[in-house]
Protein backbone atom coordinates (compact mmCIF):
# COMPACT_ATOMS: atom_id res chain seq x y z
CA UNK A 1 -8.88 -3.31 5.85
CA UNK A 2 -9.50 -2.86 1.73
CA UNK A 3 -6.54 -1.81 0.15
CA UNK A 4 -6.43 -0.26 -2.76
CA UNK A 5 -3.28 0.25 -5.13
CA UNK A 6 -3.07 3.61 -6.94
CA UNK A 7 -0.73 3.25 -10.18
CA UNK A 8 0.55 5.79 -12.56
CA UNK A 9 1.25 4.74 -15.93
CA UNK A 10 1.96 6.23 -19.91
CA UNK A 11 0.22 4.81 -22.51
CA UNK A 12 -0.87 1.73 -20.42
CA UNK A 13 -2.57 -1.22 -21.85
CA UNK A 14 -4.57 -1.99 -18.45
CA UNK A 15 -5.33 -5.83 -18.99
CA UNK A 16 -1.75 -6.84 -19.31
CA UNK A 17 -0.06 -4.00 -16.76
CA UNK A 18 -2.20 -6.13 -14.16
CA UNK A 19 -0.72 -9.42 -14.95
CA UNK A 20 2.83 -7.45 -15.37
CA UNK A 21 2.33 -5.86 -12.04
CA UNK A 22 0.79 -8.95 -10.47
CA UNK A 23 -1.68 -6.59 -8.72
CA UNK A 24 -3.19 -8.54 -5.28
CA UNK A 25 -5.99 -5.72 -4.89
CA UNK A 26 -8.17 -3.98 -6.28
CA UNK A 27 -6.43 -0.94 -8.26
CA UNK A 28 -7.25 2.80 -9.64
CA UNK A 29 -5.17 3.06 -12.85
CA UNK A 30 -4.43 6.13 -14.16
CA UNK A 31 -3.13 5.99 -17.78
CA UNK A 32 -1.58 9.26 -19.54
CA UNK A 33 -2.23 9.29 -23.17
CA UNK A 34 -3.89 11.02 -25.83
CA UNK A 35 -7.78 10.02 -25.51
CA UNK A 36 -9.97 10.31 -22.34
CA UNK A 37 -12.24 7.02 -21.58
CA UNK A 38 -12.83 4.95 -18.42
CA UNK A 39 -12.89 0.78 -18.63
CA UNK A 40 -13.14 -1.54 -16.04
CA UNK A 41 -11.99 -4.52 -15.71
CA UNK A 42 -11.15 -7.65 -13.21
CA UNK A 43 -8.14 -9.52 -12.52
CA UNK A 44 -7.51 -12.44 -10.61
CA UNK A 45 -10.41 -11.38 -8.30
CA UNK A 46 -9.79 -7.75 -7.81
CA UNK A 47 -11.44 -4.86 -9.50
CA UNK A 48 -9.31 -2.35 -11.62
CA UNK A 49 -10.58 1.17 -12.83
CA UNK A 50 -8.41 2.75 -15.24
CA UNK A 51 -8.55 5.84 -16.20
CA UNK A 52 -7.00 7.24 -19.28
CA UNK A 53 -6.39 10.97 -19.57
CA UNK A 54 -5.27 12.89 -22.13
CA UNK A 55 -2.65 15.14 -19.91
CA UNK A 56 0.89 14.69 -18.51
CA UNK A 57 2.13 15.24 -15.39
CA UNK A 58 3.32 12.42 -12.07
CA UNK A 59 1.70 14.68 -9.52
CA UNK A 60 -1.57 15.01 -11.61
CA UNK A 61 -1.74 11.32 -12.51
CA UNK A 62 -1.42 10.33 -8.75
CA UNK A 63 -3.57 12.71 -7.24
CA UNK A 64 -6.42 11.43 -10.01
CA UNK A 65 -6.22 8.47 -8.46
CA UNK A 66 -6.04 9.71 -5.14
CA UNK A 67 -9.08 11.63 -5.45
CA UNK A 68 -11.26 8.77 -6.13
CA UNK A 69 -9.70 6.11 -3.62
CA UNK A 70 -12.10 4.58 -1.66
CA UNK A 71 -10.37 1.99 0.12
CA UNK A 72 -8.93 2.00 3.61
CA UNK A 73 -4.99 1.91 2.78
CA UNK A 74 -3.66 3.46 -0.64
CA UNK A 75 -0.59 2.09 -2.14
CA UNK A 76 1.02 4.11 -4.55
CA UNK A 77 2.45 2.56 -7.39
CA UNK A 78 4.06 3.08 -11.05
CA UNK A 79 3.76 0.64 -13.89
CA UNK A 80 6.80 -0.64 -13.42
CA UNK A 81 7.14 -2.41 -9.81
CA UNK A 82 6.22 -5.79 -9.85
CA UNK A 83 5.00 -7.27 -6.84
CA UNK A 84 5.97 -9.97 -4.50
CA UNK A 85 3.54 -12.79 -3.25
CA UNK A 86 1.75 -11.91 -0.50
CA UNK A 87 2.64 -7.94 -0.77
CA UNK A 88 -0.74 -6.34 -0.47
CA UNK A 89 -1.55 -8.90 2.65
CA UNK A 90 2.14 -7.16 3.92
CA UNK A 91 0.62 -4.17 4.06
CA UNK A 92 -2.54 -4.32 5.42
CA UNK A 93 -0.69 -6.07 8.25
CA UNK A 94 1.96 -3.54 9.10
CA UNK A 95 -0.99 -0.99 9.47
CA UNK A 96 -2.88 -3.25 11.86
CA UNK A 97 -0.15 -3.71 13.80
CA UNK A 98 0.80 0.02 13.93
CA UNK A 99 -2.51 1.89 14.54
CA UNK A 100 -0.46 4.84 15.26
CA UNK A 101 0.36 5.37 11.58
CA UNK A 102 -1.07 7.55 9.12
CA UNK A 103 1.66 6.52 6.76
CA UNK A 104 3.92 3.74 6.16
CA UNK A 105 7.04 3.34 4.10
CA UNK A 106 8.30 -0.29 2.38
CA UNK A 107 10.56 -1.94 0.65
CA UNK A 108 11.10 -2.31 -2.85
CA UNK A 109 13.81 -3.22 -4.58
CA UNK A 110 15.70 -1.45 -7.57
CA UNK A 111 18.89 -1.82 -9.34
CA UNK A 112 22.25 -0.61 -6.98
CA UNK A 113 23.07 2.70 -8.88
CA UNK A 114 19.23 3.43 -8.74
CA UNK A 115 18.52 3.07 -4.47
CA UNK A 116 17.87 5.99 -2.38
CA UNK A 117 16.80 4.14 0.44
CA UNK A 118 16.61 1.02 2.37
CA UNK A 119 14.89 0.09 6.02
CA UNK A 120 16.30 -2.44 8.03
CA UNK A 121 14.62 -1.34 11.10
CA UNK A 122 11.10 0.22 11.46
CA UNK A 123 11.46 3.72 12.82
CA UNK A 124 10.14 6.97 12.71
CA UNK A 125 10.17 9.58 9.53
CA UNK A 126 10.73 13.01 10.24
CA UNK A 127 11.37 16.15 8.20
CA UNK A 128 15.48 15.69 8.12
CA UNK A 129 15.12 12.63 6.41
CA UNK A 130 11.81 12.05 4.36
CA UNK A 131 13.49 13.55 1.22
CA UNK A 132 14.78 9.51 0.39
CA UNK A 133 11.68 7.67 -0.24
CA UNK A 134 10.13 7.51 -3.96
CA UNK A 135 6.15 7.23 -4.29
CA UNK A 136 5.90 3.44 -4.68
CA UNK A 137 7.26 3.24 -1.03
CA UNK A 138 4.28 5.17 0.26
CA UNK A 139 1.23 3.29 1.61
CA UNK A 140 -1.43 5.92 3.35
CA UNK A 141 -4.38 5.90 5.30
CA UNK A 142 -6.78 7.08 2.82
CA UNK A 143 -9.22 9.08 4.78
CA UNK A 144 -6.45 11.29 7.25
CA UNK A 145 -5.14 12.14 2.99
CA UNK A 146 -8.69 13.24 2.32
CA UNK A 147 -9.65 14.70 5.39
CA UNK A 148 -6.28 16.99 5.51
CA UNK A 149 -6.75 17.70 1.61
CA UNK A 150 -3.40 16.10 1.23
CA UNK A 151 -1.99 15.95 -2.39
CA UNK A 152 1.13 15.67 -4.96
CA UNK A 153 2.89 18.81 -5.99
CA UNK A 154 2.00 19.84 -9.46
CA UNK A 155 5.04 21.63 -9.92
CA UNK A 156 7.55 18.47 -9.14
CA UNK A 157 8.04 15.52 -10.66
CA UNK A 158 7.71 14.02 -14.05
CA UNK A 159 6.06 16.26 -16.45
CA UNK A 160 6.24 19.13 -14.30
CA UNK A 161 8.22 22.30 -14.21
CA UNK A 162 10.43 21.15 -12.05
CA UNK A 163 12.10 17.50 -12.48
CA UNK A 164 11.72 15.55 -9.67
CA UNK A 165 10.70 15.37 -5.70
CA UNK A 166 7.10 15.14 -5.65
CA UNK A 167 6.95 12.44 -3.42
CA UNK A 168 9.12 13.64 -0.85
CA UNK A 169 7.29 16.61 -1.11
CA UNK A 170 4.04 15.20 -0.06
CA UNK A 171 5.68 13.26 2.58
CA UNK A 172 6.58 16.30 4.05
CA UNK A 173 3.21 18.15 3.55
CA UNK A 174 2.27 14.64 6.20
CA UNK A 175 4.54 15.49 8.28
CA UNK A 176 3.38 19.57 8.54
CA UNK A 177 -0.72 18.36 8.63
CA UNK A 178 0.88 16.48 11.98
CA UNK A 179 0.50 13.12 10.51
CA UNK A 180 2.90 10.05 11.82
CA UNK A 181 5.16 8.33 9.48
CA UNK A 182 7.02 5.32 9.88
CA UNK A 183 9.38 2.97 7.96
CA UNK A 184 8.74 -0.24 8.46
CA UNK A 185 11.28 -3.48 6.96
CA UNK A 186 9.00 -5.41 4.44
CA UNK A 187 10.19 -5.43 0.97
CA UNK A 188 6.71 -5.78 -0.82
CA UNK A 189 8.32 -5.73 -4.64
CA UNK A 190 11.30 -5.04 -7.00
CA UNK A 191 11.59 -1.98 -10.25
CA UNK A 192 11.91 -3.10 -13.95
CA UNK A 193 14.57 -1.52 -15.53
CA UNK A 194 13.24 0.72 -18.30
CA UNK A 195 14.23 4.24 -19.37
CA UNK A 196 13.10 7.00 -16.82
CA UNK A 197 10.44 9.34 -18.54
CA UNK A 198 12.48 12.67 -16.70
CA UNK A 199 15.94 11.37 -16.30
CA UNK A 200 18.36 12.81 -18.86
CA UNK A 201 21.69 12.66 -16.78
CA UNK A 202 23.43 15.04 -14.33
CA UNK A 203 22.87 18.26 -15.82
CA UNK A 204 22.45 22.37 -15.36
CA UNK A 205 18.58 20.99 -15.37
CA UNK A 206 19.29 18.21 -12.70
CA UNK A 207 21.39 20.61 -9.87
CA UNK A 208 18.69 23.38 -10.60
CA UNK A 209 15.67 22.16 -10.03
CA UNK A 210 17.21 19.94 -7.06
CA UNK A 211 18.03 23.32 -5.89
CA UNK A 212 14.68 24.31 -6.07
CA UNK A 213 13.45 20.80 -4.05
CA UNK A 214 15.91 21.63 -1.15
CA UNK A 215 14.73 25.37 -0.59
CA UNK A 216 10.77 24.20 -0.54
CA UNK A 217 12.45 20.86 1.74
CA UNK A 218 14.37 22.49 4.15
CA UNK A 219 14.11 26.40 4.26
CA UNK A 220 16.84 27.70 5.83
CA UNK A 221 19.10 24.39 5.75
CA UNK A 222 18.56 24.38 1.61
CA UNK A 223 22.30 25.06 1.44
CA UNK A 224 23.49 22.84 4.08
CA UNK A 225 21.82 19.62 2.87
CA UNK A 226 22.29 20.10 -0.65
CA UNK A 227 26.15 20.69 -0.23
CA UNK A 228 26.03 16.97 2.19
CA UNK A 229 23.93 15.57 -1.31
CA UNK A 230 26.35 16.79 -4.10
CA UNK A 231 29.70 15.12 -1.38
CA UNK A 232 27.75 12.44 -1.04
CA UNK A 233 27.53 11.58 -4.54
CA UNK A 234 29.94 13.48 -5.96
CA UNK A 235 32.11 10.35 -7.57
CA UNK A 236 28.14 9.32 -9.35
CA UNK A 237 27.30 12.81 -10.59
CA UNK A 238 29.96 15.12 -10.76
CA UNK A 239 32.73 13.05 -12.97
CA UNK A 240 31.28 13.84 -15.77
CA UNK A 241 30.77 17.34 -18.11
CA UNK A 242 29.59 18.97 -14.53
CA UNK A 243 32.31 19.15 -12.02
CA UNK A 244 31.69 19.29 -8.19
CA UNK A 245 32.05 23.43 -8.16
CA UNK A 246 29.37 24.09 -11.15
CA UNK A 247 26.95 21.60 -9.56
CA UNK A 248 27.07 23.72 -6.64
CA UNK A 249 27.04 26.75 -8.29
CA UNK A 250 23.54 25.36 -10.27
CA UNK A 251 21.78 23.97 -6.92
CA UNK A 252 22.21 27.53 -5.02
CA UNK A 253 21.16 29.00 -8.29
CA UNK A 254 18.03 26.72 -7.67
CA UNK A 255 18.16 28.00 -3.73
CA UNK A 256 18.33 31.09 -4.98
CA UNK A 257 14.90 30.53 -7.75
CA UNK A 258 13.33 28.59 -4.93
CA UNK A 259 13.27 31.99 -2.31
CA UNK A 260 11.96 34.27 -5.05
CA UNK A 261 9.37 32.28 -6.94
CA UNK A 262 8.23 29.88 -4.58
């Protein structure tokens, strides 16, 4: 199986983000920054495209790169995971030995404060709880995403009108075109600290639009999940200038935007 790795990236130089990366396949790059141009170039055997595109936007850049995947498996990525030895063969292997999936979810690792997930036994993903896994998790069959017109939100994420949940958007848009997810236990990488390009701390902008996430997630159980969320991690994100009530009173104010724009 060819495997391609998709990465998204700001202002990339694409020679040294390969080495950085240590990418073990070949790669579509797609670089947002002020100029549009295409190079080419190889690393360590493998053939990387990059793209640079004068645009912003984490759904855009990944669907780019989506759109002209060729390869049997895509791998999405971002310019900071670095990956382990032996991580692209990792893949290609837990897809052979689980024809079944359409989509599998891995391992990387990221600093303590900054994990929303973990699998330490393969199962299945379902609707209830694909809303953990960010984008560099996500390895897909590349033709069942083009044959089901399967993309990233352009209203999520990075750059978008809303802040963040992209990913587990389009895991659930899987899930609804009756594709099979599963989790599977291979760490494949680890996250280099650097400062998030959306994150600006837990506020009115952070419990809105993760308002707005549940109601498109979960419909009718919007209000349910997000209240388990905010007690969940109330002691992270609520100690500060937002206290537990106003965070609640901002996500069902995002419910609440979610059911009449969306």
């Amino acid at each position: 199986m060819k495997l391609q790795i998709l990465v998204s990236a700001v202002n990339a130089d694409a020679e040294k983000l390969a080495a950085t990366m240590r990418l073990q396949a070949d790669s579509i790059l797609i670089d947002q920054c002020r100029e549009n141009r295409y190079e080419e170039l190889e690393y360590e055997g493998h053939r990387i495209r990059c793209f640079h595109f004068a645009e912003r936007g984490i759904g855009l850049s990944r669907n780019n790169a989506l759109l002209r995947a060729d390869g049997d498996i895509s791998l999405f990525s971002d310019e900071d995971i670095v990956y382990a030895d032996g991580a692209a063969e990792r893949v290609r292997k837990a897809f052979a030995a689980h024809p079944q999936a359409d989509v599998l979810l891995f391992n990387v690792r990221v600093q303590e404060n900054r994990r929303t997930y973990w699998i330490d036994r393969f199962h299945r993903v379902r609707w209830y709880n694909c809303g953990r896994y960010p984008a560099y998790s996500i390895a897909v069959r590349t033709a069942k995403m083009h044959s089901r017109n399967l993309t990233f939100s352009l209203l999520f994420g990075g750059g978008a009108r809303y802040a963040n949940g992209e990913d587990s958007l389009f895991l659930l848009d899987c899930l609804k075109a009756g594709l099979k997810i599963y989790a599977v236990p291979e760490e494949i990488g680890e996250e280099v600290p650097r400062p998030s390009t959306w994150f600006r701390g837990y506020d009115e902008k952070f419990f809105h639009d993760r308002g707005v996430l549940y109601h498109v997630l979960y419909g009718p159980a919007a209000g349910l999940m997000g209240l388990r969320f905010l007690y969940k991690n109330r002691t992270e994100m609520c100690s500060g200038s937002i206290g537990l009530h106003r965070a609640v009173s901002l996500l069902f104010a995002g419910i609440r935007t979610g059911r009449k724009e969306l």
